[in-house]
N, C-alpha and C. Protein backbone atom coordinates (compact mmCIF):
# COMPACT_ATOMS: atom_id res chain seq x y z
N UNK A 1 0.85 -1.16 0.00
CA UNK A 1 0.00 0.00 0.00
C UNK A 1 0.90 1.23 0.00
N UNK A 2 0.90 2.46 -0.49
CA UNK A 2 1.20 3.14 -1.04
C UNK A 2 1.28 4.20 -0.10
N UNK A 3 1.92 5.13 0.20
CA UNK A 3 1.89 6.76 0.93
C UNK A 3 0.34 6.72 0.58
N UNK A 4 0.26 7.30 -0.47
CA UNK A 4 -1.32 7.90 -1.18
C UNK A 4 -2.15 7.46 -0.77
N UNK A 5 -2.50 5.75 -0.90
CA UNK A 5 -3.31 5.10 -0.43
C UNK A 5 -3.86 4.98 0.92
N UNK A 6 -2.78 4.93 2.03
CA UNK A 6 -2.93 5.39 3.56
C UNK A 6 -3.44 6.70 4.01
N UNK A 7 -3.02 7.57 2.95
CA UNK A 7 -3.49 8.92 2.89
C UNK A 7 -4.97 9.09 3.15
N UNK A 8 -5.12 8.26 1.69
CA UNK A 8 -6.74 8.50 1.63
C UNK A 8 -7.24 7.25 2.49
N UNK A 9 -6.90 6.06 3.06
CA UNK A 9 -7.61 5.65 4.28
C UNK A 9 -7.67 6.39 5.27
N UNK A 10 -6.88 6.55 5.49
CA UNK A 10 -7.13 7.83 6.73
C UNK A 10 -8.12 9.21 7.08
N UNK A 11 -8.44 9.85 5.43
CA UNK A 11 -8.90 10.64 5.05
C UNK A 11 -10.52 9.97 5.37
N UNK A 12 -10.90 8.61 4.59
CA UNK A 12 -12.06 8.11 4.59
C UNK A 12 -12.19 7.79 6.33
N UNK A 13 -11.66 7.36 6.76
CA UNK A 13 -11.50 6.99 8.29
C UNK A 13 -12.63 8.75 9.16
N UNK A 14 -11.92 9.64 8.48
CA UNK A 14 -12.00 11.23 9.13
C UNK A 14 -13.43 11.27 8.98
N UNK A 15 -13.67 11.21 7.55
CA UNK A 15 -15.05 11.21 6.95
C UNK A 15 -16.26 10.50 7.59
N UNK A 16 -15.74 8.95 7.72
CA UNK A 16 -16.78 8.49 8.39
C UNK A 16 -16.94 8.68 10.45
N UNK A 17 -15.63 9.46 11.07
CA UNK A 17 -15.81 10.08 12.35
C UNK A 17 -16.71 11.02 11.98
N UNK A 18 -16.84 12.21 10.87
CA UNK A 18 -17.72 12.96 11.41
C UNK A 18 -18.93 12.71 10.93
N UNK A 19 -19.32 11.58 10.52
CA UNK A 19 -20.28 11.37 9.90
C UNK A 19 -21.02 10.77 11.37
N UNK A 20 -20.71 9.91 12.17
CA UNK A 20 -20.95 9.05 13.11
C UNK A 20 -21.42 10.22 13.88
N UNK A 21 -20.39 11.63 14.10
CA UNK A 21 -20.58 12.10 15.06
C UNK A 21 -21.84 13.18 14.79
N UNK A 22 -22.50 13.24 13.99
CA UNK A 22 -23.34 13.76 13.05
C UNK A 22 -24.77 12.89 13.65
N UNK A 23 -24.57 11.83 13.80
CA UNK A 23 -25.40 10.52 14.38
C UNK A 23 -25.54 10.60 15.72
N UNK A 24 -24.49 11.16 16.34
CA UNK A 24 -24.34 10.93 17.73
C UNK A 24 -25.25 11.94 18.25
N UNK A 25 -25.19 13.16 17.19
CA UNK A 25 -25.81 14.66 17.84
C UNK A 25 -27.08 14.18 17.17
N UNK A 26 -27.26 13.88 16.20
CA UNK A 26 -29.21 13.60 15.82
C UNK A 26 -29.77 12.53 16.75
N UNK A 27 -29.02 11.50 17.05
CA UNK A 27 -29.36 10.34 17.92
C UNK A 27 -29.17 9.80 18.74
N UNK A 28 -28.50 10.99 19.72
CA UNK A 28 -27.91 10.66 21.05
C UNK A 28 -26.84 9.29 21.06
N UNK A 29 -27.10 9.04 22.57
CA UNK A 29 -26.83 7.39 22.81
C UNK A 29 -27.40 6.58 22.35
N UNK A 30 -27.94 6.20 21.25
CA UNK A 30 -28.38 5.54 20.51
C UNK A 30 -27.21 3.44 20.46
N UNK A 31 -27.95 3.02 21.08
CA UNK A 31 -27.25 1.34 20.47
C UNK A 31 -26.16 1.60 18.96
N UNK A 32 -27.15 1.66 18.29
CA UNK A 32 -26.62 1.65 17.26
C UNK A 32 -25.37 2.65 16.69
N UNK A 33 -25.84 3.80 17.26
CA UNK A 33 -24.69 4.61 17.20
C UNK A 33 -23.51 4.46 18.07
N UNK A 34 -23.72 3.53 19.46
CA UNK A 34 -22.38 3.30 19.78
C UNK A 34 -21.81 2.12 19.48
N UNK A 35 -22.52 0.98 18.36
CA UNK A 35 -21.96 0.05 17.61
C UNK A 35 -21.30 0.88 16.63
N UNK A 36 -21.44 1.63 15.97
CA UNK A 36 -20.57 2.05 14.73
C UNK A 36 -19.31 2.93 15.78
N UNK A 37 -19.32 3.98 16.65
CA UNK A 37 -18.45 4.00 17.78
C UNK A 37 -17.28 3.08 17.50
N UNK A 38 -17.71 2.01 18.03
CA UNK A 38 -16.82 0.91 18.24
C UNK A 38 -16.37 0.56 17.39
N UNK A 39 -17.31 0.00 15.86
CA UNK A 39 -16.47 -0.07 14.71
C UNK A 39 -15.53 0.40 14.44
N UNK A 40 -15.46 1.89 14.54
CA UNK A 40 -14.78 3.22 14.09
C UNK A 40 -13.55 3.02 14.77
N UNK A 41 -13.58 2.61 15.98
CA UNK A 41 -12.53 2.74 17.17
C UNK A 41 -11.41 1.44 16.83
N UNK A 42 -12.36 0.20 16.47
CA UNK A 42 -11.52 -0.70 15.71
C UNK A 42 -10.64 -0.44 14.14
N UNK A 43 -11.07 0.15 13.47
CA UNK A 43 -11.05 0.63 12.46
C UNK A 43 -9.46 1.05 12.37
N UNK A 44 -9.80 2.44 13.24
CA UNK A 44 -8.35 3.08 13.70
C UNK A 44 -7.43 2.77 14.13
N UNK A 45 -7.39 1.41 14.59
CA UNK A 45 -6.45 0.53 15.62
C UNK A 45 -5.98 -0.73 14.15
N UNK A 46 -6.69 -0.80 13.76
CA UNK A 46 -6.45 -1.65 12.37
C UNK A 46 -5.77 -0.83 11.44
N UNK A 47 -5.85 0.52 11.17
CA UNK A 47 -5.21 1.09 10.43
C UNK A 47 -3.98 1.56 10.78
N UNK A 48 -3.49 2.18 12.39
CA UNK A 48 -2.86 1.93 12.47
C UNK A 48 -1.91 0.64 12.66
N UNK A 49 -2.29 -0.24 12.54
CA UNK A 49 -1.73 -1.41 12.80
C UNK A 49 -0.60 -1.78 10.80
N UNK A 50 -2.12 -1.90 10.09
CA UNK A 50 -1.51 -1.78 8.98
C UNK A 50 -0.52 -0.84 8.58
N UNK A 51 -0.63 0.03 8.98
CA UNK A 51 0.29 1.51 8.52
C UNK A 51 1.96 0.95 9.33
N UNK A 52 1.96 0.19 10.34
CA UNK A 52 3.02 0.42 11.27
C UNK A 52 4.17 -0.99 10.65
N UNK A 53 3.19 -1.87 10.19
CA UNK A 53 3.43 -3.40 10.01
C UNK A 53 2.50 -4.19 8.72
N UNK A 54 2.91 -3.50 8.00
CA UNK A 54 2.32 -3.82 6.71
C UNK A 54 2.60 -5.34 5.79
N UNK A 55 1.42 -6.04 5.70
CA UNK A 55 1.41 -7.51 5.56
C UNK A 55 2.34 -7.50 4.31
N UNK A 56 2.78 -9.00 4.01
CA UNK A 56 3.39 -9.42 2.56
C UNK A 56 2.12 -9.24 1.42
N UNK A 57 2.37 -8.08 0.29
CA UNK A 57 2.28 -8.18 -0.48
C UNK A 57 1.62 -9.41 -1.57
N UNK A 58 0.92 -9.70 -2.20
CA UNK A 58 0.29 -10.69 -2.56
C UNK A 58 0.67 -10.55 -4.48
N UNK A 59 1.27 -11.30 -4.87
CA UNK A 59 1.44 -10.93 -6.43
C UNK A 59 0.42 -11.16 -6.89
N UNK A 60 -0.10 -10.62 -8.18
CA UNK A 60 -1.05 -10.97 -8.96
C UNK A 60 -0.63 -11.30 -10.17
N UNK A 61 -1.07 -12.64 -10.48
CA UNK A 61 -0.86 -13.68 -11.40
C UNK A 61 -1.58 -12.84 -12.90
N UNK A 62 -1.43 -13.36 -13.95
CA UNK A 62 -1.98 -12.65 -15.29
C UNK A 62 -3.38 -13.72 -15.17
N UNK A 63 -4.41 -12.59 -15.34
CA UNK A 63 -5.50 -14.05 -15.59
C UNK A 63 -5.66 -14.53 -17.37
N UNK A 64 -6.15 -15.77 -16.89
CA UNK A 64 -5.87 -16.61 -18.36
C UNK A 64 -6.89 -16.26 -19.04
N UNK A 65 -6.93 -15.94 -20.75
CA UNK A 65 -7.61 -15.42 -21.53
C UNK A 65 -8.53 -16.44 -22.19
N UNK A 66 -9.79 -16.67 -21.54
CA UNK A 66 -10.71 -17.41 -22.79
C UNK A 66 -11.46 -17.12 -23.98
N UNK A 67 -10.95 -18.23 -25.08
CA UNK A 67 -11.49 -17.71 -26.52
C UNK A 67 -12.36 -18.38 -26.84
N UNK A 68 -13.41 -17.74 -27.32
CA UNK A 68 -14.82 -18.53 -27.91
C UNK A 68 -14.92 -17.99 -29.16
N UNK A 69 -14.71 -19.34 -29.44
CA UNK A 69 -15.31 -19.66 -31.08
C UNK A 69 -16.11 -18.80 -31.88
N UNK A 70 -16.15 -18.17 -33.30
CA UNK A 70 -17.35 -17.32 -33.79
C UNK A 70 -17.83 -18.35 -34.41
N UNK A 71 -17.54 -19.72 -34.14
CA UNK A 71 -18.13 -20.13 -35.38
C UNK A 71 -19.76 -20.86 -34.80
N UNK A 72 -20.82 -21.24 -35.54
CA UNK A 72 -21.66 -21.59 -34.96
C UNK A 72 -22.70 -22.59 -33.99
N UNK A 73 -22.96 -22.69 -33.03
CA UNK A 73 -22.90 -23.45 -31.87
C UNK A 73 -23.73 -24.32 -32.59
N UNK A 74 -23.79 -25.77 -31.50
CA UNK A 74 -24.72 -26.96 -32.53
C UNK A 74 -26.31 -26.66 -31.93
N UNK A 75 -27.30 -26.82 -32.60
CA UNK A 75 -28.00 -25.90 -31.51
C UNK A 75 -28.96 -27.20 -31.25
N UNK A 76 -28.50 -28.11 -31.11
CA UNK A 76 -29.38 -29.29 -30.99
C UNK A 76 -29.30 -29.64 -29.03
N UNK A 77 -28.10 -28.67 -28.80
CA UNK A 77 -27.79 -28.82 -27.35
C UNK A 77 -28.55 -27.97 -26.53
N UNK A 78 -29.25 -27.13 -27.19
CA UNK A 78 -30.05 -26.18 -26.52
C UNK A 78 -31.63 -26.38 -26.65
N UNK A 79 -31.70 -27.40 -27.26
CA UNK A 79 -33.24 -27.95 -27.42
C UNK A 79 -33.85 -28.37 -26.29
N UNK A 80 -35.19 -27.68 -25.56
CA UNK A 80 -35.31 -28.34 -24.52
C UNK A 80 -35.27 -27.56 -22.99
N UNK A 81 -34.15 -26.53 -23.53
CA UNK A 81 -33.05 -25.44 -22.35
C UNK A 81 -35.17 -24.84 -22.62
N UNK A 82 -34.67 -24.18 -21.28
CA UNK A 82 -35.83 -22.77 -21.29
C UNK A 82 -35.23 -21.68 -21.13
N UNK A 83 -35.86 -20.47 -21.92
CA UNK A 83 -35.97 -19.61 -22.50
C UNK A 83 -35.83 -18.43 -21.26
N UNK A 84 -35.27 -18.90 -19.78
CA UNK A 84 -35.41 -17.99 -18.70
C UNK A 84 -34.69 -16.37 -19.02
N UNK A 85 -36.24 -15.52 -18.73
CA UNK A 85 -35.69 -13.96 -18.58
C UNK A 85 -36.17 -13.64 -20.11
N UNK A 86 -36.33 -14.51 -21.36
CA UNK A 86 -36.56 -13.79 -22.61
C UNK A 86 -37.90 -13.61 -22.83
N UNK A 87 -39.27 -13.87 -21.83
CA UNK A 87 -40.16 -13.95 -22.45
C UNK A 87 -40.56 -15.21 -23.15
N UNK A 88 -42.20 -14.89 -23.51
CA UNK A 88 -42.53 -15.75 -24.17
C UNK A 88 -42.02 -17.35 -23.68
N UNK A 89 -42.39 -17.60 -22.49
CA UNK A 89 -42.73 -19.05 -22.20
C UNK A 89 -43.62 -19.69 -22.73
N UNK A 90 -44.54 -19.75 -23.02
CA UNK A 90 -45.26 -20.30 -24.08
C UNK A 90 -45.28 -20.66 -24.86
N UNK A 91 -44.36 -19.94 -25.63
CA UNK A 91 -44.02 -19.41 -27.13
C UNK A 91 -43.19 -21.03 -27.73
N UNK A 92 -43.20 -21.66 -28.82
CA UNK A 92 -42.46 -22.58 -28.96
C UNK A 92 -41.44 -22.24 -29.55
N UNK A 93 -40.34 -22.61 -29.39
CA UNK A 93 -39.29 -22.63 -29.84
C UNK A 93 -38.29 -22.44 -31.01
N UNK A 94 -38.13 -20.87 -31.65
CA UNK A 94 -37.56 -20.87 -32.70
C UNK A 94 -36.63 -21.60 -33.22
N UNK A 95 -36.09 -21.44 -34.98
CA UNK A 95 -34.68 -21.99 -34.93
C UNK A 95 -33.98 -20.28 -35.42
């Protein structure tokens, strides 16, 4: 993770304190508002944690490219399939 990136966790971290505390003044002691409290409080203790002792890095592999055929499917495999989401259930079965 990056300077920048911690930056802006931190930044979002700020955002959602005064948002909570925004909650706190419309909704007092509210349960719920001192569950997100606590979230928040974990939050910060996790971030600093990450910021201080930052995990191994995880490489990312190339993902593998699948190619489908233009050419035309057998359509004898789809005989039978239903028609889910197109409408016309009823309807019999074009070719």
């Amino acid at each position: 993770m990056t300077r920048s990136d911690i930056a802006e966790l931190r930044y979002a971290v700020n955002q959602l304190r005064q948002s909570i505390g925004a909650l706190r003044t419309h909704y007092g002691d509210a349960k719920t508002v001192r569950r997100l409290e606590n979230d928040l409080d974990r939050l910060v203790i996790d971030a600093d944690e990450f910021e201080q002792s930052p995990p191994p890095e995880v490489s990312q592999r190339a993902q593998e490219t699948i190619y489908v055929p233009d050419s035309k499917s057998d359509e004898a495999a789809w005989m039978g399939a239903q028609d889910e989401g197109l409408g016309f259930h009823s309807r019999p079965r074009t070719k």
